[in-house]
N, C-alpha and C. Protein backbone atom coordinates (compact mmCIF):
# COMPACT_ATOMS: atom_id res chain seq x y z
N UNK A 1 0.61 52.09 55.62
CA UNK A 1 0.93 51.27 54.45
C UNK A 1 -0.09 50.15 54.34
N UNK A 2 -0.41 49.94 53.64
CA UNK A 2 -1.37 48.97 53.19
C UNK A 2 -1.31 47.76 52.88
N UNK A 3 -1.15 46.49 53.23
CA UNK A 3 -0.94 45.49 52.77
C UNK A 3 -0.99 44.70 51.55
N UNK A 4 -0.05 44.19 50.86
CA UNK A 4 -0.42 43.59 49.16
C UNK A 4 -0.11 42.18 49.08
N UNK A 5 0.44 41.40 50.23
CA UNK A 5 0.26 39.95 50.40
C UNK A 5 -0.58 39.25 51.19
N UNK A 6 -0.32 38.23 51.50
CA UNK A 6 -1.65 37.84 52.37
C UNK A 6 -0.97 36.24 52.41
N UNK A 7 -0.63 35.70 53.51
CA UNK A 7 0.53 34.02 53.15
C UNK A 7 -0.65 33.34 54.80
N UNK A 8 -1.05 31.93 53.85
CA UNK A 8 -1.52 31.26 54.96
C UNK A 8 -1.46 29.93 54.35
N UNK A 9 -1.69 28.83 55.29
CA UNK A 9 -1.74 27.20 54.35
C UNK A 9 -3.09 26.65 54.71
N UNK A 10 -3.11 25.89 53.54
CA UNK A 10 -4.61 25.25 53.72
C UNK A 10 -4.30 23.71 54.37
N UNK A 11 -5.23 23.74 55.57
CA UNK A 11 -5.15 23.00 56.43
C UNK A 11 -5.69 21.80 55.60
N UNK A 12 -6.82 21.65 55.20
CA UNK A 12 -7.02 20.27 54.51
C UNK A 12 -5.34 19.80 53.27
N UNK A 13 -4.96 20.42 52.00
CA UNK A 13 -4.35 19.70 51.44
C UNK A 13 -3.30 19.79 52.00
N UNK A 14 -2.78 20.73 53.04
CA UNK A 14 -1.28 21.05 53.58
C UNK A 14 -0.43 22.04 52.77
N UNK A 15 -1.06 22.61 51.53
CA UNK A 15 -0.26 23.51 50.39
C UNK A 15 -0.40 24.89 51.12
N UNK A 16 0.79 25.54 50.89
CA UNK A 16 1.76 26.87 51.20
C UNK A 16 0.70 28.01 50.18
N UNK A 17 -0.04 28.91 50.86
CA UNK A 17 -0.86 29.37 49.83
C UNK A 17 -0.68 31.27 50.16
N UNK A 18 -0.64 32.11 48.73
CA UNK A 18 -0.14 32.90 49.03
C UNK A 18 -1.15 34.34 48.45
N UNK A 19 -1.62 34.85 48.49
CA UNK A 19 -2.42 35.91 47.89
C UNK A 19 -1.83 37.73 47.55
N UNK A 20 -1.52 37.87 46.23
CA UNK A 20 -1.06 38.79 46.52
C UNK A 20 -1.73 39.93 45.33
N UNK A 21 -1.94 40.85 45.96
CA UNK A 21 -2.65 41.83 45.54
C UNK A 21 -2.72 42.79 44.89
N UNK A 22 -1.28 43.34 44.55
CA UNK A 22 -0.70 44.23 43.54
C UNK A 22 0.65 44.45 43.59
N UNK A 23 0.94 44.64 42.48
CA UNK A 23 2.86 44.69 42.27
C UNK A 23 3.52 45.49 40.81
N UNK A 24 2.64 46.81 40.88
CA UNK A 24 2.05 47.64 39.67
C UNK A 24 3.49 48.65 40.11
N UNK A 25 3.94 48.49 41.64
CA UNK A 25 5.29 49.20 42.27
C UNK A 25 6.33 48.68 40.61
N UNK A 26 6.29 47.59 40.61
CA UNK A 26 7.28 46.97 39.38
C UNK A 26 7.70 48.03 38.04
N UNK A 27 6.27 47.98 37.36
CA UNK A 27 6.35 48.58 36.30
C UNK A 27 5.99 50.11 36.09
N UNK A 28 5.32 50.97 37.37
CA UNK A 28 4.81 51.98 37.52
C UNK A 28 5.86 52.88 38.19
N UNK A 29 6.58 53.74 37.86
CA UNK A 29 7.65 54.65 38.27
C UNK A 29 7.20 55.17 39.21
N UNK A 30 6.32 56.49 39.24
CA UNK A 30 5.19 57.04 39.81
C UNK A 30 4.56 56.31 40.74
N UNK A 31 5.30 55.46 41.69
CA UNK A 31 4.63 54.32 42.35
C UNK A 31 4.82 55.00 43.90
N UNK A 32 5.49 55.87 43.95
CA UNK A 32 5.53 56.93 45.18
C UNK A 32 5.89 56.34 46.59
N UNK A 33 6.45 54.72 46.13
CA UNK A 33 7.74 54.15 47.45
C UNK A 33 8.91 54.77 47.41
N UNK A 34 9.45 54.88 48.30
CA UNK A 34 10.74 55.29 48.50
C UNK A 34 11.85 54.05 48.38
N UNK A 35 12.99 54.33 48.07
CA UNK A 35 14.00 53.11 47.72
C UNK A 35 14.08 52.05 48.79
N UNK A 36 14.03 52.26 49.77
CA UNK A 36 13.72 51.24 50.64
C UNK A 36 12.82 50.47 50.69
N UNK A 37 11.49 51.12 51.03
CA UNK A 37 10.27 50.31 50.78
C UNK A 37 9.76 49.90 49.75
N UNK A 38 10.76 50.06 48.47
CA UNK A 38 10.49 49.61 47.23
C UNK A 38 11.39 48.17 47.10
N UNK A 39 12.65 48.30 47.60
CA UNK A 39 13.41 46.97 47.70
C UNK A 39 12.71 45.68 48.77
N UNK A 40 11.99 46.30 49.46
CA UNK A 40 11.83 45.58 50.77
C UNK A 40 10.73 44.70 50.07
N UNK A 41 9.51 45.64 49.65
CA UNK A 41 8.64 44.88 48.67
C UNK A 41 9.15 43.95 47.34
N UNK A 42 9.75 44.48 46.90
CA UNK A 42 10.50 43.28 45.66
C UNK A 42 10.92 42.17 46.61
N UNK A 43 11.79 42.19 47.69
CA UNK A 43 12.43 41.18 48.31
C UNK A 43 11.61 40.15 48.85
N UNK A 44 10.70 41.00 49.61
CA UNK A 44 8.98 39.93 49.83
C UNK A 44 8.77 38.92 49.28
N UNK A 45 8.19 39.95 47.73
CA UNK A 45 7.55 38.95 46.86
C UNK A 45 8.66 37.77 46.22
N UNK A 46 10.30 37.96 46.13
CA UNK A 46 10.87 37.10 45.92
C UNK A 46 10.84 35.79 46.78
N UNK A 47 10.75 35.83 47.72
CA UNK A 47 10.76 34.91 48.88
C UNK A 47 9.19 34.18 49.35
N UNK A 48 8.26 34.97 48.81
CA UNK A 48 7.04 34.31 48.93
C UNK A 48 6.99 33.58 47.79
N UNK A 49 7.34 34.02 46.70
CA UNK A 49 7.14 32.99 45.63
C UNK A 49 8.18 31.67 46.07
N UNK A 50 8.75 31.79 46.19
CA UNK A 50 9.94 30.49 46.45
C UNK A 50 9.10 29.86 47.71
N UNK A 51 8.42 30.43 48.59
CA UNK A 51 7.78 29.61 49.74
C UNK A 51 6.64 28.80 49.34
N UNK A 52 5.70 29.76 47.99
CA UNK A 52 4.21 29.21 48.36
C UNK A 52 3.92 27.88 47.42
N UNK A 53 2.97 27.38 47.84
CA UNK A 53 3.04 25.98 46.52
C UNK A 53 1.72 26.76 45.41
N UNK A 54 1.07 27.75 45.61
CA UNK A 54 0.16 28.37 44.83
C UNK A 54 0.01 29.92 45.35
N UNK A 55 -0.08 30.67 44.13
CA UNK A 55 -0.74 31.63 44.46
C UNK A 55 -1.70 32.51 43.17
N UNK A 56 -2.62 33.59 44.86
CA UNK A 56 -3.85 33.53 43.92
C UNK A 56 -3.40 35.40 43.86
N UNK A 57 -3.95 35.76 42.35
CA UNK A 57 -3.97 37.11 42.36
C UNK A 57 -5.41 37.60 42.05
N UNK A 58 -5.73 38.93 42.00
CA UNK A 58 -7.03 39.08 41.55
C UNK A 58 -7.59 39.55 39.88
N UNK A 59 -6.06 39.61 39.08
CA UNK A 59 -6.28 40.03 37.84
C UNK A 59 -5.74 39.16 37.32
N UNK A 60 -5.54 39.60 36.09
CA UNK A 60 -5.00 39.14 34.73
C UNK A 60 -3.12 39.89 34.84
N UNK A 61 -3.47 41.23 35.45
CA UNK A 61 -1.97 42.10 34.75
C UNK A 61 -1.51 41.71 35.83
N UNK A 62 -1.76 41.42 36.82
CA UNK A 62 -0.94 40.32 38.01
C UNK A 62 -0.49 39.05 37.69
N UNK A 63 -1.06 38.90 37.37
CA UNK A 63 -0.83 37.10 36.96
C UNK A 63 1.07 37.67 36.08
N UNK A 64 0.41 38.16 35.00
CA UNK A 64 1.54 38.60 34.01
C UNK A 64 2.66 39.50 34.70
N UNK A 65 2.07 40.06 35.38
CA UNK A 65 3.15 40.74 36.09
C UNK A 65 4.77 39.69 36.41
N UNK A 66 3.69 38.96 37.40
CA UNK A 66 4.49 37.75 38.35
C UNK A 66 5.17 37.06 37.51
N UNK A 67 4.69 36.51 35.85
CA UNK A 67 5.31 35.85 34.46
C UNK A 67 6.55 36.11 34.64
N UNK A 68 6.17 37.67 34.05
CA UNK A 68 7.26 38.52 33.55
C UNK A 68 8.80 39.27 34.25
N UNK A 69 8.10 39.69 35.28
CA UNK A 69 9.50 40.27 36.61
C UNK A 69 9.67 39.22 37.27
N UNK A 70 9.38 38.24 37.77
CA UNK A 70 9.74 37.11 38.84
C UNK A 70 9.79 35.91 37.99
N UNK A 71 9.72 35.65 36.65
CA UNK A 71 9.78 33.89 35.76
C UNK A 71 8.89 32.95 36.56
N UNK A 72 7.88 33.45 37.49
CA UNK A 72 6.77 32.53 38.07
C UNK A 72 6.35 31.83 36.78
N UNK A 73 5.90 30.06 36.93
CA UNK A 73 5.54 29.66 36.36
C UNK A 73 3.80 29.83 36.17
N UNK A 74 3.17 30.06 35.07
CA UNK A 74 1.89 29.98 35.28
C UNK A 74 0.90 29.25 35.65
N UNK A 75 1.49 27.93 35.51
CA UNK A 75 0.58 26.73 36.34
C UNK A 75 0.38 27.39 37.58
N UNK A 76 1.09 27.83 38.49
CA UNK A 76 1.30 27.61 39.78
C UNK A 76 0.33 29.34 40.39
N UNK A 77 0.12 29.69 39.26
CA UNK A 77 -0.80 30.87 39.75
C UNK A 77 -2.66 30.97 39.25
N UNK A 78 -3.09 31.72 39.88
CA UNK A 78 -4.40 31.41 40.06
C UNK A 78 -5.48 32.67 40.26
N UNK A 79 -6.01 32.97 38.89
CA UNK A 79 -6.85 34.59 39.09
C UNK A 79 -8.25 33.99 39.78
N UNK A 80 -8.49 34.99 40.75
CA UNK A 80 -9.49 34.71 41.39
C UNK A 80 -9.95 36.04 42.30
N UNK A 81 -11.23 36.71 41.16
CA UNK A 81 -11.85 37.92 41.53
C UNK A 81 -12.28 38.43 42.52
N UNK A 82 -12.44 37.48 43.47
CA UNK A 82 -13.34 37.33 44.84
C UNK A 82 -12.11 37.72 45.53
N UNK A 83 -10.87 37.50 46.21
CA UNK A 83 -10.41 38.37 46.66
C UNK A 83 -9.87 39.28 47.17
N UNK A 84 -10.37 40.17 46.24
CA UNK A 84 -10.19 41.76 46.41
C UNK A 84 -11.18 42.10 47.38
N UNK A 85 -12.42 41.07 47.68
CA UNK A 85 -13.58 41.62 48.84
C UNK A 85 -13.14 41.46 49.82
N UNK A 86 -11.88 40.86 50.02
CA UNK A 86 -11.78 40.02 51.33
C UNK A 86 -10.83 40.81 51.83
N UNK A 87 -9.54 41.32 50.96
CA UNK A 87 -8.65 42.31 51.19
C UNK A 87 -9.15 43.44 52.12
N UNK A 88 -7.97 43.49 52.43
CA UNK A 88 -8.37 44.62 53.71
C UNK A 88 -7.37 45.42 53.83
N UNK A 89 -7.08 47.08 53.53
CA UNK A 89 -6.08 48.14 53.68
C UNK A 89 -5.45 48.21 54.83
């Protein structure tokens, strides 16, 4: 399984920082989790959002994603292309 979060804090400001990488499981049927590991992932991302003081995604349909299924506020999120280099399967 491949990893799609990524939770660490930044030592200089002290903010809860959270990176998450895809959540296409949401709106994509064909997403080929099984009911478990499909709840387990929703439950994640519920609880990271409530933890982090920012988070960064690498798109646009992420960003919206997070809008739309979770009422994340958009201030509090942050597209940033770079990374997806850093990600690691």
């Amino acid at each position: 399984m491949s990893r799609f979060i990524k939770i660490y804090r930044n030592n200089k400001t002290g903010q809860r920082i959270a990176e998450i990488y895809d959540v296409s499981f949401i709106s994509d049927r064909n997403h080929g989790l099984g009911w478990f590991r499909l709840h387990i992932r929703h439950f994640s991302i519920k609880i990271l959002l409530k933890w982090a003081d920012k988070i960064y995604v690498p798109d646009y349909d992420v960003a919206m994603d997070l809008v739309k299924y979770y009422f994340y506020p958009r201030q509090k999120i942050v597209i940033d292309r770079t990374i997806l280099s850093t990600h690691k399967s």
